[in-house]
Protein backbone atom coordinates (compact mmCIF):
# COMPACT_ATOMS: atom_id res chain seq x y z
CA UNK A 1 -12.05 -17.17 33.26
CA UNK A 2 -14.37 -14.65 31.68
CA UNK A 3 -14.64 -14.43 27.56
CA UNK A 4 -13.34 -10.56 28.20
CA UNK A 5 -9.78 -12.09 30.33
CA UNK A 6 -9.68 -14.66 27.80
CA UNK A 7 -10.31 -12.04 25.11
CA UNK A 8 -7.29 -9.83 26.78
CA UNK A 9 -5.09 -12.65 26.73
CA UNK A 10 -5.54 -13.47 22.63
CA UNK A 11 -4.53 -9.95 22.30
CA UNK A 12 -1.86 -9.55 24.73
CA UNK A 13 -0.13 -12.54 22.68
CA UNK A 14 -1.24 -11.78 19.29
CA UNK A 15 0.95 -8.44 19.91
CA UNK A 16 3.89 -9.89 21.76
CA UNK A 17 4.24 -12.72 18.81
CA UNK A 18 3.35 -9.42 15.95
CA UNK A 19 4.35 -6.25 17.55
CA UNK A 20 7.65 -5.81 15.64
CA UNK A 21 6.07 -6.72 12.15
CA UNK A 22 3.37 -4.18 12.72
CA UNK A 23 5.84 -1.56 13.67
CA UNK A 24 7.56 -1.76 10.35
CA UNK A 25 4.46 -2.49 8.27
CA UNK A 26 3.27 1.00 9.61
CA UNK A 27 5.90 2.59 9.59
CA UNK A 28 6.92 2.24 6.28
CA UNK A 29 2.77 2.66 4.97
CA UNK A 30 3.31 6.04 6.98
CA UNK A 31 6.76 6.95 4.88
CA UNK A 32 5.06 5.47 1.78
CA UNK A 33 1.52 7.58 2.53
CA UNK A 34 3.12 11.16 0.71
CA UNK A 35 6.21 9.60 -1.46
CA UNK A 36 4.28 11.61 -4.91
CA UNK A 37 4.55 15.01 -2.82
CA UNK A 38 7.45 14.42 -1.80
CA UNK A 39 9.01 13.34 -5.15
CA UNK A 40 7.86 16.19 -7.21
CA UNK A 41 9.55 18.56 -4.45
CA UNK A 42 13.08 16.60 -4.44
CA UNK A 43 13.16 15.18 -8.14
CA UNK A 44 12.76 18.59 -10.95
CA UNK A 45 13.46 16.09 -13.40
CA UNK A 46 10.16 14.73 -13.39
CA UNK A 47 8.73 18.72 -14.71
CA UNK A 48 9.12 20.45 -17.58
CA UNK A 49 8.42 24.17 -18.98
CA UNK A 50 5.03 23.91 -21.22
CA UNK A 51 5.15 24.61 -24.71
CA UNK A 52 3.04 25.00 -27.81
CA UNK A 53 5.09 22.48 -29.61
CA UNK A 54 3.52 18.95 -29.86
CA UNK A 55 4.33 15.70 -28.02
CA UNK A 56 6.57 13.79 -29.22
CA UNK A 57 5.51 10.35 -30.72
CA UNK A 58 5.72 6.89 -28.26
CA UNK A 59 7.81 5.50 -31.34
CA UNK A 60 10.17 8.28 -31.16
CA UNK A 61 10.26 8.40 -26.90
CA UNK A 62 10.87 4.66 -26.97
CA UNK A 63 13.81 5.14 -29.29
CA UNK A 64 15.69 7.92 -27.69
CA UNK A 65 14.74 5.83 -24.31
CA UNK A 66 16.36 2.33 -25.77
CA UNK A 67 19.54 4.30 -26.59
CA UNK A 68 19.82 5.12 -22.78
CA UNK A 69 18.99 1.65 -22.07
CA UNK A 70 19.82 -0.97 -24.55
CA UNK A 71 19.20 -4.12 -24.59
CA UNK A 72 16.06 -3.79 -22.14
CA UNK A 73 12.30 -4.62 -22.99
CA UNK A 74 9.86 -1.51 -23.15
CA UNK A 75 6.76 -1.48 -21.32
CA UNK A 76 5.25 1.91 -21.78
CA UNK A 77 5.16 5.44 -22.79
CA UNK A 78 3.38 7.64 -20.30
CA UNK A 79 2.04 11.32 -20.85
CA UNK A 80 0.49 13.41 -18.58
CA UNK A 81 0.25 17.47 -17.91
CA UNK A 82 1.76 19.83 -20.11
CA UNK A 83 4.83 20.38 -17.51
CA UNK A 84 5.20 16.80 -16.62
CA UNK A 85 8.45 14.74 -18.39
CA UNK A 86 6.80 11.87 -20.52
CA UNK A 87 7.99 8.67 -18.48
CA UNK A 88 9.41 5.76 -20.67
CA UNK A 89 9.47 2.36 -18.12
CA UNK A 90 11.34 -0.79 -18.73
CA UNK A 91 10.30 -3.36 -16.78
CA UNK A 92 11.11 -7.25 -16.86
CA UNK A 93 10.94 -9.66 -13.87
CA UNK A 94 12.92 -13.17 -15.61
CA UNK A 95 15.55 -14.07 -16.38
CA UNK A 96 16.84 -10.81 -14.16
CA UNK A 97 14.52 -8.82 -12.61
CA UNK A 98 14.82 -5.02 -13.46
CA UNK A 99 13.05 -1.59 -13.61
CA UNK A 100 13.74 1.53 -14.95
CA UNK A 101 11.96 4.89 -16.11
CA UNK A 102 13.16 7.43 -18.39
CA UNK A 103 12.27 10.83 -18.03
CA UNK A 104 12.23 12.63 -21.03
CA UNK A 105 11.11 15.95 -22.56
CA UNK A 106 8.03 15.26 -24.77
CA UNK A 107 8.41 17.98 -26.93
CA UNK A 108 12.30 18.52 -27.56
CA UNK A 109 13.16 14.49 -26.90
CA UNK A 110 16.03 15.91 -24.08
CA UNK A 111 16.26 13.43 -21.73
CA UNK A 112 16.17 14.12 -17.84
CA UNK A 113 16.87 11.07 -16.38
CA UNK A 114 17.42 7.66 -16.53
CA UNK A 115 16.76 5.86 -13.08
CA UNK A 116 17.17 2.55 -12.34
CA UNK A 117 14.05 2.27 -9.82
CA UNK A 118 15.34 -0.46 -7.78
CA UNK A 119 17.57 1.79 -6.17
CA UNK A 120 14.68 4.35 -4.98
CA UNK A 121 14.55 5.34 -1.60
CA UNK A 122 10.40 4.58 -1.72
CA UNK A 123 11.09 1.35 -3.91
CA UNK A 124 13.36 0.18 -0.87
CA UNK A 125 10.44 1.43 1.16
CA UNK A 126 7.80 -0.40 -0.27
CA UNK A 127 9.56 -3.77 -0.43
CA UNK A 128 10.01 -3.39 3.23
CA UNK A 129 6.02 -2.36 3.21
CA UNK A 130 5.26 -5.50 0.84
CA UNK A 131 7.97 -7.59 2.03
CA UNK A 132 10.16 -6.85 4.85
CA UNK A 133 13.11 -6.76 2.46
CA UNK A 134 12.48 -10.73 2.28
CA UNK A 135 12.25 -12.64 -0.91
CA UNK A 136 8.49 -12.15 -2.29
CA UNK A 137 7.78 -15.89 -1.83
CA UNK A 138 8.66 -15.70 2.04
CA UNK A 139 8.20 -11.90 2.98
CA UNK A 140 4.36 -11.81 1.28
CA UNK A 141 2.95 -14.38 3.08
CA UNK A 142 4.50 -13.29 6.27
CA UNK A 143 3.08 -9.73 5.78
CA UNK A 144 -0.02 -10.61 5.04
CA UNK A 145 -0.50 -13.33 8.21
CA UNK A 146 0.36 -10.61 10.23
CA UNK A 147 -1.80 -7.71 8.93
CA UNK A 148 -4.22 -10.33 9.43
CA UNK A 149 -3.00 -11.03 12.68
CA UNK A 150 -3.37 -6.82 13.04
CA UNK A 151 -7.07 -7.04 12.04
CA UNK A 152 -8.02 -9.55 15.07
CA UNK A 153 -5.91 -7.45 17.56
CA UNK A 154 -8.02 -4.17 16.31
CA UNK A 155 -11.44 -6.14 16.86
CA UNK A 156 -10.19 -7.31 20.23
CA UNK A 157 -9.03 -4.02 21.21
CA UNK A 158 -12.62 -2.73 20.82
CA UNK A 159 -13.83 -4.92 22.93
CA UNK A 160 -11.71 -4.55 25.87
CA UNK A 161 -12.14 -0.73 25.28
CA UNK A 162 -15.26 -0.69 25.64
CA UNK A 163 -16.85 0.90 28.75
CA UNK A 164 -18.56 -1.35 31.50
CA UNK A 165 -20.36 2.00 32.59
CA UNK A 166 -20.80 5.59 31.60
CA UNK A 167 -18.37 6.84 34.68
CA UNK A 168 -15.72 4.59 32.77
CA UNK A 169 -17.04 6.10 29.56
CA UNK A 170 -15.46 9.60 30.33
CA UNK A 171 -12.14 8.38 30.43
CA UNK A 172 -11.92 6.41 26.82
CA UNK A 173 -12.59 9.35 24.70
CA UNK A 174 -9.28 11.69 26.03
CA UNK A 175 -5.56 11.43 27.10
CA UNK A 176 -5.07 12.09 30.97
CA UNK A 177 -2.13 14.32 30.18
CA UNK A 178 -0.75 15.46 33.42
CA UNK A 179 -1.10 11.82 35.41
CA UNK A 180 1.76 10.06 36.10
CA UNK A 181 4.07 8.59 32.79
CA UNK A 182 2.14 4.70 33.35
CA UNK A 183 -1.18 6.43 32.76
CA UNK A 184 -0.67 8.68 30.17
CA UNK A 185 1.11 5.65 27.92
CA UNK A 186 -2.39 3.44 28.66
CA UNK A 187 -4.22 5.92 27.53
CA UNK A 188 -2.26 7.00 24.45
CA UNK A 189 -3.13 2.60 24.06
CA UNK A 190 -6.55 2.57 24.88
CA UNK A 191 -7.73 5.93 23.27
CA UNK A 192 -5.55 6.52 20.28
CA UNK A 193 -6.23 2.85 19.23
CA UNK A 194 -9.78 3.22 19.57
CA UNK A 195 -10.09 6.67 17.27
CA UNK A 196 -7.02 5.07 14.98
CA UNK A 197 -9.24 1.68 14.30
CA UNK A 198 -12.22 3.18 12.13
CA UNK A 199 -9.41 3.99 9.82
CA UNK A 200 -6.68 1.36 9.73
CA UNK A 201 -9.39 -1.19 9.57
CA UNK A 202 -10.20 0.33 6.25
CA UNK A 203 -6.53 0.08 5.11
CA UNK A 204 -5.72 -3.28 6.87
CA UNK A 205 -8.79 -4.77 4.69
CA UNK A 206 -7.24 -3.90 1.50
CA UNK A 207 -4.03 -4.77 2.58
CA UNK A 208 -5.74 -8.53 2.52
CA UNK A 209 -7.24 -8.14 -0.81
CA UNK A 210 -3.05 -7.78 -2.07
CA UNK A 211 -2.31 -10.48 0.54
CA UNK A 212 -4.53 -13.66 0.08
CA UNK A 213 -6.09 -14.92 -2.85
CA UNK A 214 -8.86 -16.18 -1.30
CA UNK A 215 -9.94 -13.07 0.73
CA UNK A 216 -9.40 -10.98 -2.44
CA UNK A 217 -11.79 -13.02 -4.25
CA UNK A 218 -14.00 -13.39 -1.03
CA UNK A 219 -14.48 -9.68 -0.69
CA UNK A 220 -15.03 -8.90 -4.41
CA UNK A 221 -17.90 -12.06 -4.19
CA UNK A 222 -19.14 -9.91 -1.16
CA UNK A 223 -19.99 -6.97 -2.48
CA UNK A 224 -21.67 -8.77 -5.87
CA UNK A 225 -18.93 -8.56 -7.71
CA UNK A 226 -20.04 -11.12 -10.87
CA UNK A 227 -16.46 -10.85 -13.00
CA UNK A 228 -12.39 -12.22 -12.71
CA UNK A 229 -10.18 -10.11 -10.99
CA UNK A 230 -7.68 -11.47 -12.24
CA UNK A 231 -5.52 -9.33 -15.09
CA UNK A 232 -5.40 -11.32 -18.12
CA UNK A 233 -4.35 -9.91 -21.75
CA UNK A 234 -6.83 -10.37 -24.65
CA UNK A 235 -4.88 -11.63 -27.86
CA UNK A 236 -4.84 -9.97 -31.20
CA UNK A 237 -5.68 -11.73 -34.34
CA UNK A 238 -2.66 -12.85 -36.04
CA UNK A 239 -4.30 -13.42 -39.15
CA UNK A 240 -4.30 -10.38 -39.93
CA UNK A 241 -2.01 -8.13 -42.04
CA UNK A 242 -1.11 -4.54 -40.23
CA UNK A 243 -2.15 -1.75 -42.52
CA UNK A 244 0.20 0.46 -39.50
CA UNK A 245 4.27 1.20 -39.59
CA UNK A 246 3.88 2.43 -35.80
CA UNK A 247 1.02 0.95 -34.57
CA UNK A 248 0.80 2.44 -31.10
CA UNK A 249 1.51 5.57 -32.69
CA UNK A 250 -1.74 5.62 -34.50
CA UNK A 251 -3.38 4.51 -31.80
CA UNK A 252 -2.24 7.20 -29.61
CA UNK A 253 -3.08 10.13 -31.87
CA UNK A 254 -6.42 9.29 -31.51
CA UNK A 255 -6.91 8.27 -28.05
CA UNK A 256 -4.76 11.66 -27.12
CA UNK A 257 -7.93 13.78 -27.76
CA UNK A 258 -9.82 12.50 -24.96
CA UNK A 259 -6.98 13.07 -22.66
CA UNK A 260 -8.22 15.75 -20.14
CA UNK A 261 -6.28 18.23 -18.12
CA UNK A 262 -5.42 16.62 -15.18
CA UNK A 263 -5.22 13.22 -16.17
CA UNK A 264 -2.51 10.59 -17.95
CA UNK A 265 -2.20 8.80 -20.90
CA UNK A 266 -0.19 5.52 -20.86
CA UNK A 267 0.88 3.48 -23.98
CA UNK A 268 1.83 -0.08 -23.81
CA UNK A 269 3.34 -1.37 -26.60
CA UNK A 270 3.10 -5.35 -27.32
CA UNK A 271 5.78 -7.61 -25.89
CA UNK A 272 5.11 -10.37 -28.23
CA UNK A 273 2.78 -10.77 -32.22
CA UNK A 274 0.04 -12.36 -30.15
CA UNK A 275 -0.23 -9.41 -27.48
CA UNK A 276 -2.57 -6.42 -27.88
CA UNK A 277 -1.82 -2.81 -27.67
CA UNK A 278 -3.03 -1.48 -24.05
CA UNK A 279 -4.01 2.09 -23.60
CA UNK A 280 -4.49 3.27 -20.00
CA UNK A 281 -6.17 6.36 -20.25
CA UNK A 282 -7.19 8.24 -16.50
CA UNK A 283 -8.99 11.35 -16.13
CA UNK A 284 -6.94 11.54 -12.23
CA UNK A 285 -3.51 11.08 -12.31
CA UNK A 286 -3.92 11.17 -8.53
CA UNK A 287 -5.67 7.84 -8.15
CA UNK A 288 -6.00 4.82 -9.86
CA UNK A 289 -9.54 3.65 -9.74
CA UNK A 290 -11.21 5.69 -12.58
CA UNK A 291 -8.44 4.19 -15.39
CA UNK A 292 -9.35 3.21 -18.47
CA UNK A 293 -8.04 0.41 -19.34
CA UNK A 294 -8.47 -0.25 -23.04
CA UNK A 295 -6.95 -3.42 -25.27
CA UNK A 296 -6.59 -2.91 -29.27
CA UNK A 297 -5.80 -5.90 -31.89
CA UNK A 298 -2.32 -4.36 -32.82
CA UNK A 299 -2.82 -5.31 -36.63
CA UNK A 300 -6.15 -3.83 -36.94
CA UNK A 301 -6.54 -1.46 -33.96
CA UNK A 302 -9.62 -2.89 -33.65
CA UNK A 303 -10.89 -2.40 -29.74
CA UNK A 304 -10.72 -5.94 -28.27
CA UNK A 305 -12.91 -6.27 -24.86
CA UNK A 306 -11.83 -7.32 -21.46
CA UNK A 307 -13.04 -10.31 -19.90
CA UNK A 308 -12.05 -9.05 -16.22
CA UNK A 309 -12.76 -6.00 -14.08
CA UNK A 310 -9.50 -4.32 -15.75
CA UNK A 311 -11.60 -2.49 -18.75
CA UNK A 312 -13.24 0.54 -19.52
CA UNK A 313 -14.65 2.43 -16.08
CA UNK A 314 -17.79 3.23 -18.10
CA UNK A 315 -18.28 -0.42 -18.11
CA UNK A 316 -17.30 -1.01 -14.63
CA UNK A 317 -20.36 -2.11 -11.74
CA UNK A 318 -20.38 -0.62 -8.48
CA UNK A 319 -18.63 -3.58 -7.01
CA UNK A 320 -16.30 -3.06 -10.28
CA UNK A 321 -15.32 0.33 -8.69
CA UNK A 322 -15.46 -0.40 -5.27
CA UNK A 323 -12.73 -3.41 -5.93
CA UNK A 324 -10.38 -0.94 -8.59
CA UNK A 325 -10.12 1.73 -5.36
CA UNK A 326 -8.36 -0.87 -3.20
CA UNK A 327 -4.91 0.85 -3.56
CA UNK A 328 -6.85 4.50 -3.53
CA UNK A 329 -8.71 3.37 -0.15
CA UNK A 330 -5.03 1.79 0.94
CA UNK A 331 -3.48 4.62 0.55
CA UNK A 332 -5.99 7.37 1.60
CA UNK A 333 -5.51 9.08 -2.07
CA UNK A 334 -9.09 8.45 -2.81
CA UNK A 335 -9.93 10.83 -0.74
CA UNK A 336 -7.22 13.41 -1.63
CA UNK A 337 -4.57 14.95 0.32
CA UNK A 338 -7.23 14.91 3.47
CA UNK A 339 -7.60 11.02 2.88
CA UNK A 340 -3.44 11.01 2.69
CA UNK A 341 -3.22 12.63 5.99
CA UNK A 342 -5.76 10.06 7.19
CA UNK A 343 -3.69 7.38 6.21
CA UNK A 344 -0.44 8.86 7.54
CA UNK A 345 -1.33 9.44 11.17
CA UNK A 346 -3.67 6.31 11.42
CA UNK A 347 -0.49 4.79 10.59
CA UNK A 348 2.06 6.10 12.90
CA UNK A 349 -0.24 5.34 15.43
CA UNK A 350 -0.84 1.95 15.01
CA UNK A 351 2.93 1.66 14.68
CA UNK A 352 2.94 3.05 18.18
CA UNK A 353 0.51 0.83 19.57
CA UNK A 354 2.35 -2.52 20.09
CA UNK A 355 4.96 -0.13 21.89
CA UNK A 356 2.92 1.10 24.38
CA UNK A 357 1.01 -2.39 24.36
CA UNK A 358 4.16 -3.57 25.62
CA UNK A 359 5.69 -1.11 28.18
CA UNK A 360 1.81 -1.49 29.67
CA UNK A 361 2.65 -5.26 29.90
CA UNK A 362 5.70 -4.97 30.99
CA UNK A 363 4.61 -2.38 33.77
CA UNK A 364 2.45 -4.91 35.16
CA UNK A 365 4.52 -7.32 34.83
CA UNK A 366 7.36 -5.96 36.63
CA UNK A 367 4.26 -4.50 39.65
CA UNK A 368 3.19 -8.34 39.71
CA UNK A 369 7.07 -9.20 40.70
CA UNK A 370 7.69 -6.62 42.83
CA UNK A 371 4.06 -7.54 44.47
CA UNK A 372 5.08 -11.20 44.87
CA UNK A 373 8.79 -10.47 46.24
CA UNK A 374 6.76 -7.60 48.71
CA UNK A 375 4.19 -10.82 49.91
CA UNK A 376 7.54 -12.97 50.13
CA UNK A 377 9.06 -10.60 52.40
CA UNK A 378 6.29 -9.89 54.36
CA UNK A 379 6.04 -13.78 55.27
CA UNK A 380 9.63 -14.57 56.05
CA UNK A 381 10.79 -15.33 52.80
CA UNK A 382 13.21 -13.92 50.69
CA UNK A 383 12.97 -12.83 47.13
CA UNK A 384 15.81 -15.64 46.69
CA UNK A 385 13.10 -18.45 48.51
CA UNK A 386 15.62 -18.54 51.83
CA UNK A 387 13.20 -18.40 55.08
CA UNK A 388 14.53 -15.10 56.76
CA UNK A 389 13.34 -16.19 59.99
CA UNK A 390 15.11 -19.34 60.53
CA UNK A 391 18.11 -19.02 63.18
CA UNK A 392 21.56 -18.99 61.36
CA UNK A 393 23.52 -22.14 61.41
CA UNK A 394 25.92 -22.98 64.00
């Protein structure tokens, strides 16, 4: 058997045993690929009408948010454009898991909404993405072995693509569109895959880096990354006597000033006296990778520094950067709605490919049957193994 047959049959199994998981994988990374759009179109709660009033204090959103929500632990106080709602989230993951976000009016203190997140349509849609709506501990794994799984198939794929000669050549760039229903689904296989690879490869990849540990830390090594990437909190200095009533209020009116138009401002206030204060301060709200991510002693306010790729992007090397855009490349938002569009046909496609994968299997497989039961025939023998041409009994 030649490496290419034995090539072809690692990838005709690798998608009969994967097939389904990549179909739901990609089709929910396709939903998932425009949820923001989609969300400010459907949900006005998330806007407001500008004014020349100021923002409200996080102090004063956290306490109009716990009235809403008693009882739950704060996690932040998010601002961004002048007609976006300030978002207050509670988060907690034990003893009972939830998460919520407020919306509320950051200059009147009317609030818009109070939505328990784990009832979002995209929430359900990215568990299913992250999960298969399995339990963490089983559905993670599972994801990730088969978007690893995906990753083989797409270098195998290339290499069974690929033309022995330039006649075959012509036919792997374009769709035969008016041959018969069997040829136009290969080639919506062969060709689509081949054009749809140089871009799910990209998001496949840092699928991985959310998926295993070791490749996460592998790839960051790769590309001379020197630092953890793993998210720890720096402490504050309990010693020390707080000269602030509201703390993160302080904090925030100074970091507000180098908020820029555009961008978000998140305040995290500290869940315990040995936390700091953390200030996420990005100059895209689009994206991700270009955060600041700033730690303050919450007795002093004191800048404490980050011992991990999480800090200040000023800081950050150029594996630094490369590593923070994993979601931004994952997603296609880094770059912009073109990148999003990227990311949302690549994706249907390759949640097309392990069905016509399989009805081109299956094609052959029901030709090599008929072909056998044809030979059969022709021979004497019935499709049932009875010899045809033996004389009935008497």
């Amino acid at each position: 058997m030649s490496i290419k047959k034995i090539i072809g049959k690692v990838h005709l199994w690798l998608g009969l045993t994967s097939g389904l998981l990549v179909v739901i994988i990609s089709l929910t990374g396709c939903i998932y690929a425009f949820q923001e759009e989609i969300q400010n179109m459907t949900q006005p709660y998330r806007f407001v009408e500008a004014s020349d009033k100021p923002y409200l204090a996080p102090s004063t959103l956290r306490a109009i948010a716990e009235k809403e929500l008693p009882g739950k632990h704060i996690h932040s106080v998010g601002y961004a454009d002048r007609t976006d709602a300030a978002r207050v989230s509670f988060y907690a993951f034990e003893p009972v898991e939830y998460y919520y976000i407020v919306y509320i009016n950051p200059y009147t203190g009317q609030v818009l909404k109070a939505k328990d997140m784990n009832d979002d349509f995209f929430r359900w849609i990215l568990d299913g993405h992250f999960y298969l709506w399995l339990p963490p501990t089983i559905g993670q794994p599972v994801v990730a072995t088969a978007t690893l799984v995906f990753v083989v198939m797409m270098i195998t794929g290339i290499v069974l693509w690929w033309p022995r000669n330039k006649a075959a050549r012509k036919q792997r760039f374009s769709v035969k569109w008016n041959a018969r229903w069997r040829r136009v689904n290969y080639d919506l296989h062969n060709v689509f895959g081949f054009y749809m690879t140089w871009v799910v490869i990209f998001i496949a990849l840092t699928g991985l880096v959310w998926g295993f540990q070791w490749f996460a830390k592998g790839a960051y090594w790769a590309i001379g990354g020197e630092k953890s990437i793993v998210y720890t909190e720096p402490l504050s200095d309990t010693t020390k006597v707080s000269a602030y009533q509201q703390p993160v209020d302080a904090l925030w009116n100074q970091l507000k000033q180098e908020q820029v138009a555009g961008g978000s401002l998140e305040m995290h206030f500290p869940a315990s006296d040995t936390s700091t204060i953390e200030a996420a301060l990005n100059a895209d709200k689009n994206t991700y990778w270009q955060t600041d991510y700033r730690f303050y002693d919450q007795y002093t306010l004191q800048e404490v520094p980050a011992n991990h790729i999480w800090g200040r992007i000023n800081q950050a090397t150029t594996a630094d950067k490369i590593y923070r855009m994993n979601y931004d490349i994952h997603t296609g938002a880094v770059l912009g709605l073109t990148g999003k569009f990227l990311a949302f046909f690549a994706s249907l496609i390759a949640a097309s490919l392990p069905i016509t994968g399989f009805m081109i299997w299956w094609g052959r497989k029901k030709k090599q049957s008929g072909s056998a039961a044809k030979s059969k025939k022709a021979s004497g023998v019935s499709p049932t193994g009875v010899n045809q041409q033996q004389p009935a009994a008497i």
